[in-house]
Protein backbone atom coordinates (compact mmCIF):
# COMPACT_ATOMS: atom_id res chain seq x y z
CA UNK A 1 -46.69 66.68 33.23
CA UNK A 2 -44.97 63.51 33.93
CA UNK A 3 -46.85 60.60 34.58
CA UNK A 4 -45.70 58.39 38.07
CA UNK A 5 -48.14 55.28 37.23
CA UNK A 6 -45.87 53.73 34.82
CA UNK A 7 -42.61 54.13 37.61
CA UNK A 8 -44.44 52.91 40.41
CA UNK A 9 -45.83 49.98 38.93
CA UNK A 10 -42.50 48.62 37.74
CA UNK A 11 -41.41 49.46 41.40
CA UNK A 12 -44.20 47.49 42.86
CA UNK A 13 -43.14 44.36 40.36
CA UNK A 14 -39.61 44.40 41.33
CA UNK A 15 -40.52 44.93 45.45
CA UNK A 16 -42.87 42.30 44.72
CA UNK A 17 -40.18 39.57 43.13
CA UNK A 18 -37.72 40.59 45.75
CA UNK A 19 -39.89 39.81 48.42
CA UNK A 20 -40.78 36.76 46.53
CA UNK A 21 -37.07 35.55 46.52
CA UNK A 22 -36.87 36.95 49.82
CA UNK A 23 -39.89 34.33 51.17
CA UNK A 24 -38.30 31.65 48.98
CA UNK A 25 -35.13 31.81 50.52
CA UNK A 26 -36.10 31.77 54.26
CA UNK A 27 -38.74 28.81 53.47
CA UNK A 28 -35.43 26.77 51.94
CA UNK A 29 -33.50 27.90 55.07
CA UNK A 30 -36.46 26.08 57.39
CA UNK A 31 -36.63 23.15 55.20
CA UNK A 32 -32.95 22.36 55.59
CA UNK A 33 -32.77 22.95 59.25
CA UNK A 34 -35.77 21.05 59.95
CA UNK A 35 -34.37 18.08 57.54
CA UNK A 36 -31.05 17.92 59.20
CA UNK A 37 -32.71 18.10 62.84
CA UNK A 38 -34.43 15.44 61.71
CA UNK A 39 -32.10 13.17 59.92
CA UNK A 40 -30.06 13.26 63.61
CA UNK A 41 -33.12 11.45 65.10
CA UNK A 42 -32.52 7.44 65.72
CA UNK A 43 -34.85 6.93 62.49
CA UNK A 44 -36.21 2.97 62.89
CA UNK A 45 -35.16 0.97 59.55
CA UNK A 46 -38.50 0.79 57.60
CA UNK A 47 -38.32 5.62 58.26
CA UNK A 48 -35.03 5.54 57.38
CA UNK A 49 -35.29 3.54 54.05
CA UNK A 50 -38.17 5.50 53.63
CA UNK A 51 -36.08 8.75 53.41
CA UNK A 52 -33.67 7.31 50.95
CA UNK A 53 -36.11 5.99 48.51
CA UNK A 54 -37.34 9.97 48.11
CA UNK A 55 -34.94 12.12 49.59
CA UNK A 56 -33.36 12.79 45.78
CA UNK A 57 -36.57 13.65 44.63
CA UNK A 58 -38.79 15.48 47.33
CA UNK A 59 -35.48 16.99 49.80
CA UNK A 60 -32.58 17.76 47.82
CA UNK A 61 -34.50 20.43 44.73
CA UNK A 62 -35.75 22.20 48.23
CA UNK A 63 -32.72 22.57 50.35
CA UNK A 64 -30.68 25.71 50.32
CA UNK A 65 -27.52 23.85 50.43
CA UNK A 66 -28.03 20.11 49.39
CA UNK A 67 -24.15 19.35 49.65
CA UNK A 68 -25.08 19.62 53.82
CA UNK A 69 -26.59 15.50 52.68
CA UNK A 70 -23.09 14.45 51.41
CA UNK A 71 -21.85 13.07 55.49
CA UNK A 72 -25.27 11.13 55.78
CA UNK A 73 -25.53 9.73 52.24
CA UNK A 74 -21.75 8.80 52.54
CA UNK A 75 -22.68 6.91 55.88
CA UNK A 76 -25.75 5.34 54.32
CA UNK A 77 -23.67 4.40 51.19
CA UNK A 78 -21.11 2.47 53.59
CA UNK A 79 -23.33 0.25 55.18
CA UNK A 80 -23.87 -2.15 52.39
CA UNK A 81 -26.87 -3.99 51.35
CA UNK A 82 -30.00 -2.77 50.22
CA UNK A 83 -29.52 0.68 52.27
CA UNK A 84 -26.34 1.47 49.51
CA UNK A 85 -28.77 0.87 46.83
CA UNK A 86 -31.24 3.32 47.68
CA UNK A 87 -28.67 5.57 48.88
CA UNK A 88 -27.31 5.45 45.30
CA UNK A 89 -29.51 8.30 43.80
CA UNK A 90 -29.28 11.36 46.22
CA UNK A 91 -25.01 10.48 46.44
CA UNK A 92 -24.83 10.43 42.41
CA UNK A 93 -26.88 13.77 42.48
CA UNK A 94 -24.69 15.13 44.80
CA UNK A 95 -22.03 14.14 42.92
CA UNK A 96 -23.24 15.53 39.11
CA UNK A 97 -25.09 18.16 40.41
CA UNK A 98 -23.56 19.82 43.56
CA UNK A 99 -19.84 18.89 42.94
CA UNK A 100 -19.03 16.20 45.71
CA UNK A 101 -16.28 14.33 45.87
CA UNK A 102 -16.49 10.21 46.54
CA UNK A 103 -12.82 8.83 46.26
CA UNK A 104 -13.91 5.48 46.35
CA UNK A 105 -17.43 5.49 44.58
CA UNK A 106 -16.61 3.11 42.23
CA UNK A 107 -15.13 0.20 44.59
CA UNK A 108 -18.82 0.32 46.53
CA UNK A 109 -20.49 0.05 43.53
CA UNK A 110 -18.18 -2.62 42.88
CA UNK A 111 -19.05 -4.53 45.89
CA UNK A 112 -22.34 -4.01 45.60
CA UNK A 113 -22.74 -6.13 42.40
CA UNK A 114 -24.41 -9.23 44.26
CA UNK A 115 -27.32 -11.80 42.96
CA UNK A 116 -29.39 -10.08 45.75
CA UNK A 117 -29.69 -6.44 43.83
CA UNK A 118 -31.12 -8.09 40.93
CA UNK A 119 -34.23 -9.29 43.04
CA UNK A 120 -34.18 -5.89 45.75
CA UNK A 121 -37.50 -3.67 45.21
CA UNK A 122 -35.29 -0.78 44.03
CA UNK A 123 -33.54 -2.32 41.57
CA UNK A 124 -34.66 -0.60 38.44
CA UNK A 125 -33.37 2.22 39.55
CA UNK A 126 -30.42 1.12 41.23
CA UNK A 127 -29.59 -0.28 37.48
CA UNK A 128 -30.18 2.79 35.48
CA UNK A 129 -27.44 4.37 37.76
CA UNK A 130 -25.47 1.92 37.44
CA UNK A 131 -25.45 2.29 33.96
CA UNK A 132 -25.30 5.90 34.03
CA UNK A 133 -22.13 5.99 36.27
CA UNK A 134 -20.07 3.76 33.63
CA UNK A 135 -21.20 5.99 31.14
CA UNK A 136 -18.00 8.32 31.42
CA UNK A 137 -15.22 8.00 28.96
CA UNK A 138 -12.78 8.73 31.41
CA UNK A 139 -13.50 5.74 33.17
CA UNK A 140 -10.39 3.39 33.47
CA UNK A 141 -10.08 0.46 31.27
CA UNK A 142 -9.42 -1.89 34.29
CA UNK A 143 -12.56 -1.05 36.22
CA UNK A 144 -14.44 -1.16 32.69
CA UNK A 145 -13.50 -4.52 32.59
CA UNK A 146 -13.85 -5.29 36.36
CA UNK A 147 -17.35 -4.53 35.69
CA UNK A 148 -18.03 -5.99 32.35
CA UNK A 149 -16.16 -9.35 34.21
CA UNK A 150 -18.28 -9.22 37.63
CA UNK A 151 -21.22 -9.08 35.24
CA UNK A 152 -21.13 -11.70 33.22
CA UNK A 153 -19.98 -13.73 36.19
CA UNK A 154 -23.46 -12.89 37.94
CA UNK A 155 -25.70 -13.55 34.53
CA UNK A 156 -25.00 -16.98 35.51
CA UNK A 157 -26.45 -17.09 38.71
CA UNK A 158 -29.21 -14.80 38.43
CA UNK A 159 -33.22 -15.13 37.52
CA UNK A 160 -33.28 -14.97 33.36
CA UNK A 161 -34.39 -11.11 33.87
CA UNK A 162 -31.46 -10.26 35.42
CA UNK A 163 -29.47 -12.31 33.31
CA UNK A 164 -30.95 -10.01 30.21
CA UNK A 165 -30.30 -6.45 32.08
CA UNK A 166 -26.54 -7.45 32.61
CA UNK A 167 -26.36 -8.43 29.15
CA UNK A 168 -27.61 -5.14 27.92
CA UNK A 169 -25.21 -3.41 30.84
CA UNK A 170 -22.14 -5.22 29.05
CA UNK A 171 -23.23 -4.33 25.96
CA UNK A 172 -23.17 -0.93 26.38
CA UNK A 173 -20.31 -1.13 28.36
CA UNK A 174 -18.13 -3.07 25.32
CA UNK A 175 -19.95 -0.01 23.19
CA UNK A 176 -18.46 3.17 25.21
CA UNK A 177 -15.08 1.57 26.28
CA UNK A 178 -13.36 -0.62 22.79
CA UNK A 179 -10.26 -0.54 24.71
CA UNK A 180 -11.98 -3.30 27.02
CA UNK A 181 -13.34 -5.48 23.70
CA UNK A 182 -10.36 -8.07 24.18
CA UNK A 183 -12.17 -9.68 26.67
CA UNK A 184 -14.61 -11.04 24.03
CA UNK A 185 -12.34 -11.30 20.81
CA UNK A 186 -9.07 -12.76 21.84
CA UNK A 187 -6.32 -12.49 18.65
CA UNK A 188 -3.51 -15.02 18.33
CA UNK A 189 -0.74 -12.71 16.77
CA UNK A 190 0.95 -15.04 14.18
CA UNK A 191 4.58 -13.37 14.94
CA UNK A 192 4.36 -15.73 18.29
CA UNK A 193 7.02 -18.43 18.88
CA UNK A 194 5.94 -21.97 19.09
CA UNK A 195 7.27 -21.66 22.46
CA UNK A 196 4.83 -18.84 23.77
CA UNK A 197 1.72 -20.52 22.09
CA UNK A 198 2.47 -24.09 23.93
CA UNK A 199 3.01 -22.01 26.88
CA UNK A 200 -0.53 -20.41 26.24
CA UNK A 201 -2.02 -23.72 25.68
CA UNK A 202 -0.21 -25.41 28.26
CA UNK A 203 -2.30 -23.15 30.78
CA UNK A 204 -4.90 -25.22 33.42
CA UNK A 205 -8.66 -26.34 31.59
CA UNK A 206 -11.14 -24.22 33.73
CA UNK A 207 -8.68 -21.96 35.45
CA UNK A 208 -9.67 -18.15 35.43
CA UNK A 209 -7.34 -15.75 36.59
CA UNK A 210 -10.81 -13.57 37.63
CA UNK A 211 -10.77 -13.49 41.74
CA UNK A 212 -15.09 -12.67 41.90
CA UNK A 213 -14.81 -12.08 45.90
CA UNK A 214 -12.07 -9.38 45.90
CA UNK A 215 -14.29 -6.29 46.59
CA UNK A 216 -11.17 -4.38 44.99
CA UNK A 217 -11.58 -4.01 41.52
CA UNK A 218 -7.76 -3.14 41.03
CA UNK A 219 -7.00 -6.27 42.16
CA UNK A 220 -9.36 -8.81 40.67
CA UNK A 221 -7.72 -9.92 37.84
CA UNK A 222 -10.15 -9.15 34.95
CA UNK A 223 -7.60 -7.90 32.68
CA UNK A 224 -6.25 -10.82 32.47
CA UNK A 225 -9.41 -12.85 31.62
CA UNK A 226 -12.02 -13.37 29.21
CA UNK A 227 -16.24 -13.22 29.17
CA UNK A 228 -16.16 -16.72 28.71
CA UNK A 229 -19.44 -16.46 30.45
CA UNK A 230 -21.04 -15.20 26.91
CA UNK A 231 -20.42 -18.55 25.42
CA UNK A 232 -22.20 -20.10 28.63
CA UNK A 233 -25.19 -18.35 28.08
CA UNK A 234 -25.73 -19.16 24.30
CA UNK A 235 -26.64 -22.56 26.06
CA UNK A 236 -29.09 -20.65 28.60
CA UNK A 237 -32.64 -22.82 29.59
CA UNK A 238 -34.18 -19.39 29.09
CA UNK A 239 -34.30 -19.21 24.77
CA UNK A 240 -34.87 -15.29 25.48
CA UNK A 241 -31.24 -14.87 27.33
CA UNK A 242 -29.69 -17.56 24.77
CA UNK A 243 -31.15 -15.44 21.67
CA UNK A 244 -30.19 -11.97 23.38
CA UNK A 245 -26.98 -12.74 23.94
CA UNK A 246 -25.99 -13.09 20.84
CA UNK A 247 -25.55 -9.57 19.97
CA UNK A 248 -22.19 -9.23 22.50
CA UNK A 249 -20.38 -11.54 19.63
CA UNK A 250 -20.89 -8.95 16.97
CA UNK A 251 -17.88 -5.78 16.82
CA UNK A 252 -19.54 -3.14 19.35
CA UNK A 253 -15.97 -0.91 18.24
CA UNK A 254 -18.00 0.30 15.31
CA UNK A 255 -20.18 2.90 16.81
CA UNK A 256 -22.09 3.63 13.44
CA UNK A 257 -23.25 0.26 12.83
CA UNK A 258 -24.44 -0.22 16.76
CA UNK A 259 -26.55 1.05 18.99
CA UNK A 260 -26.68 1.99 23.18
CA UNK A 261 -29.10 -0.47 24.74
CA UNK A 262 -31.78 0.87 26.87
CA UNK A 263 -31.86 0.08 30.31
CA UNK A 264 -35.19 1.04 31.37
CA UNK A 265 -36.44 -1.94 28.65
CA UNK A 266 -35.04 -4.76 30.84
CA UNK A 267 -34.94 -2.66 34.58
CA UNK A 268 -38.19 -3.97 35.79
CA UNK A 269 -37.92 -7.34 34.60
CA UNK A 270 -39.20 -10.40 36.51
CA UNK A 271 -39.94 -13.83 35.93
CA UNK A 272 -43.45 -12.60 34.89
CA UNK A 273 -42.76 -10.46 31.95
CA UNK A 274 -40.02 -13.42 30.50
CA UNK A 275 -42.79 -16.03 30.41
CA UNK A 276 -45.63 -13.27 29.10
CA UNK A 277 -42.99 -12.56 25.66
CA UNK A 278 -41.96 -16.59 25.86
CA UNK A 279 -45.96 -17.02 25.75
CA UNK A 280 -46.59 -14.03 23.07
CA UNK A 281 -43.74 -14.82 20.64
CA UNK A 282 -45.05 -16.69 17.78
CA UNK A 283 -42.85 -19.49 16.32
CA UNK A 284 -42.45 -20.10 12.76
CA UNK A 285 -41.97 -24.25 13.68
CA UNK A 286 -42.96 -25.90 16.74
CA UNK A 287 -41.05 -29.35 17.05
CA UNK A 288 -43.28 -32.34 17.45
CA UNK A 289 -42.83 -35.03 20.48
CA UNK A 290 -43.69 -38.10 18.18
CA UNK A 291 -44.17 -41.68 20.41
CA UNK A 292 -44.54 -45.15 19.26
CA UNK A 293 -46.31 -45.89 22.26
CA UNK A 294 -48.07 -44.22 25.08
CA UNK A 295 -46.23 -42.91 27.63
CA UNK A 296 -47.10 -43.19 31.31
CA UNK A 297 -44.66 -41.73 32.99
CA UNK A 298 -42.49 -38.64 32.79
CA UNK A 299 -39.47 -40.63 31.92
CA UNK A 300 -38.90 -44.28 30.11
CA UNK A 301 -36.70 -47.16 31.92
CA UNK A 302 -33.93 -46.27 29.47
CA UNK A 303 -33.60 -43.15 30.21
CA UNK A 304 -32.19 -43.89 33.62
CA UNK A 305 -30.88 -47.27 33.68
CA UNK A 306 -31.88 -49.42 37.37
CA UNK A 307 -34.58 -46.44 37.97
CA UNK A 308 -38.58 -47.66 37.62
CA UNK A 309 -40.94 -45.09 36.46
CA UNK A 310 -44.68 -45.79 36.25
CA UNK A 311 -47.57 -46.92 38.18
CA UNK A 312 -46.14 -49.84 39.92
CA UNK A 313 -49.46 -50.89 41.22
CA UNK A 314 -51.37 -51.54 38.18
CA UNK A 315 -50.58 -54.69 36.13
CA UNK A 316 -50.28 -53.28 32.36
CA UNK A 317 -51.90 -55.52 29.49
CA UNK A 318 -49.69 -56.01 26.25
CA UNK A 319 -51.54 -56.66 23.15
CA UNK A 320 -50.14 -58.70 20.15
CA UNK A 321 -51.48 -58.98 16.47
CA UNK A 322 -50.59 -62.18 14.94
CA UNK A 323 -49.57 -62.59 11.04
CA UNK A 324 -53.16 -64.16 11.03
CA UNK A 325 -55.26 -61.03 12.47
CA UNK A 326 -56.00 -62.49 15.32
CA UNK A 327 -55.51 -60.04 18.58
CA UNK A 328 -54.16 -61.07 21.52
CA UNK A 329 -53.89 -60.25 24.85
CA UNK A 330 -51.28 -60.52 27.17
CA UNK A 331 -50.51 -59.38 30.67
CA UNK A 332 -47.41 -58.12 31.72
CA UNK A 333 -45.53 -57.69 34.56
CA UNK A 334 -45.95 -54.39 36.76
CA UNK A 335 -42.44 -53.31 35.40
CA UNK A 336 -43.28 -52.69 31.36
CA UNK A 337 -44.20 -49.33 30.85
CA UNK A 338 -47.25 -49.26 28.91
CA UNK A 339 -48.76 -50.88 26.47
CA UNK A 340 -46.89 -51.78 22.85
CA UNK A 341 -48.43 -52.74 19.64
CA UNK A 342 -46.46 -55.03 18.07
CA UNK A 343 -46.98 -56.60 14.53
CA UNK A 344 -45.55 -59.73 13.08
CA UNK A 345 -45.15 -59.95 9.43
């Protein structure tokens, strides 16, 4: 005889996982329906940014159909500000993941390249997108160098820990696109007239054909210009920005000698972890501040010709040694600086 136990207890697995998918599917179906009855609800600000900071993470893996998020993530992504930053992460997953469409993605992202993101709470993620959206090859030359332009532009105004993070953004972004590397190497082609290169030369000192508040990238005039910026920050008060920069001078068109910079390395940056390397880097010479006299004051007279420095209060005493040995003491008016050792021969 035949046995059934073997039959019915594959039957009872597959009932089993069908019911299984079965449950799964309805409890999807509630979680989207309660989601979008709630995301209809006047949500006050500190809720709603609330929802964006973990709706890519904890809402959209749960919903049946995530691509239902694309009209309020579109809406949040319009308003500007720190509300388009953290609406940045469930829009790009929507985007990779679930086949949305954003026509103008790239001209918000644009416009939201301000000094302010570099100090917002969510900026280390906000940057990794960043960097992952201008990641594509197929990415236009002009907005490759819209961005690479708007960058370098900011790294000027920005704390030094921003100012690294864009360098490492340009970086990579001189590494994917070569097309865009003329913005660092200019070439003088030696077949020019003498006509075209006074032209060239002829040009305003200081003019930049760059237009930083047109929110259209199209239009802002960065294929036309230069990172002059680079050169700026060789000459950086921050020694870690000055040495890091550095690398955008070498040929990033040779992919085998070069490497992608990491962006989580420099995302969470602050003024804190600058002066804790500054602090832990040890120097192989440490230059010497060597004074013939004692200073008492931050800066001398000379420095800052019909400014007085010092303690004008106290009457300094200047002291003298003769040819014969003999010391001698002389008071000085309240304007000499400090006390000088002079010797006579």
């Amino acid at each position: 005889m035949w046995s059934t136990v073997g039959l019915s207890s594959k039957g009872e697995n597959d009932s089993s996982k069908d019911t299984s998918t079965y449950i799964n599917k309805k409890l999807k179906l509630k979680f989207t329906k309660a989601w979008l009855s709630f995301l209809k609800l006047p949500l006050p600000l500190d809720v709603y940014k609330e929802v964006l900071a973990s709706i890519h993470q904890n809402v959209i893996p749960s919903m049946s159909n995530p691509s239902i998020l694309c009209d309020f993530l579109t809406r949040s992504y319009d308003i500007g500000g720190v509300i388009s930053v953290m609406a940045l992460s469930g829009l790009f997953i929507l985007m990779t993941q679930h086949g949305l469409e954003y026509p103008k993605f790239y001209e918000k992202l644009y416009a939201l390249l301000t000094p302010a993101v570099f100090m917002a709470k969510h900026r280390s993620v906000f940057l990794q997108l960043l960097d992952t959206c201008l990641k594509s090859s197929y990415l236009p030359a002009y907005l490759a160098a819209a961005f690479a332009k708007r960058l370098s532009r900011l790294a000027l105004s920005v704390p030094p820990a921003g100012a690294l993070i864009i360098i490492a953004l340009i970086h990579n972004l001189l590494r994917r696109h070569p097309s865009v590397n003329f913005l660092v190497h200019w070439e003088v082609d030696e077949s020019d007239s003498n006509a075209t290169r006074e032209a060239s030369q002829s040009k305003k000192i200081g003019s930049d054909p760059f237009n930083q508040n047109d929110a259209d990238p199209a239009k802002s005039g960065a294929m036309r210009s230069s990172l002059w910026e680079i050169d700026t920050l060789r000459h950086h008060y921050s020694s870690a920005v000055s040495r890091f920069v550095v690398s955008l001078e070498e040929d990033l068109t040779v992919r085998a000698k070069t490497t992608e910079m990491k962006i989580t390395d420099f995302s969470s940056g602050s003024y804190a972890t600058v002066f804790r390397d500054e602090v832990r880097r040890r120097l192989k010479q440490v230059p010497l501040a060597f004074y013939r006299t004692t200073p008492t004051s931050l800066f001398l007279g000379s420095d800052f010709p019909g400014w007085t420095f010092g303690d004008q209060h106290n009457s300094t005493v200047e002291t003298t040694v003769e040819g014969n040995g003999k010391v001698e003491a002389v008071g000085a008016s309240d304007s000499t600086p400090s006390k000088r050792l002079r010797m006579e021969t």
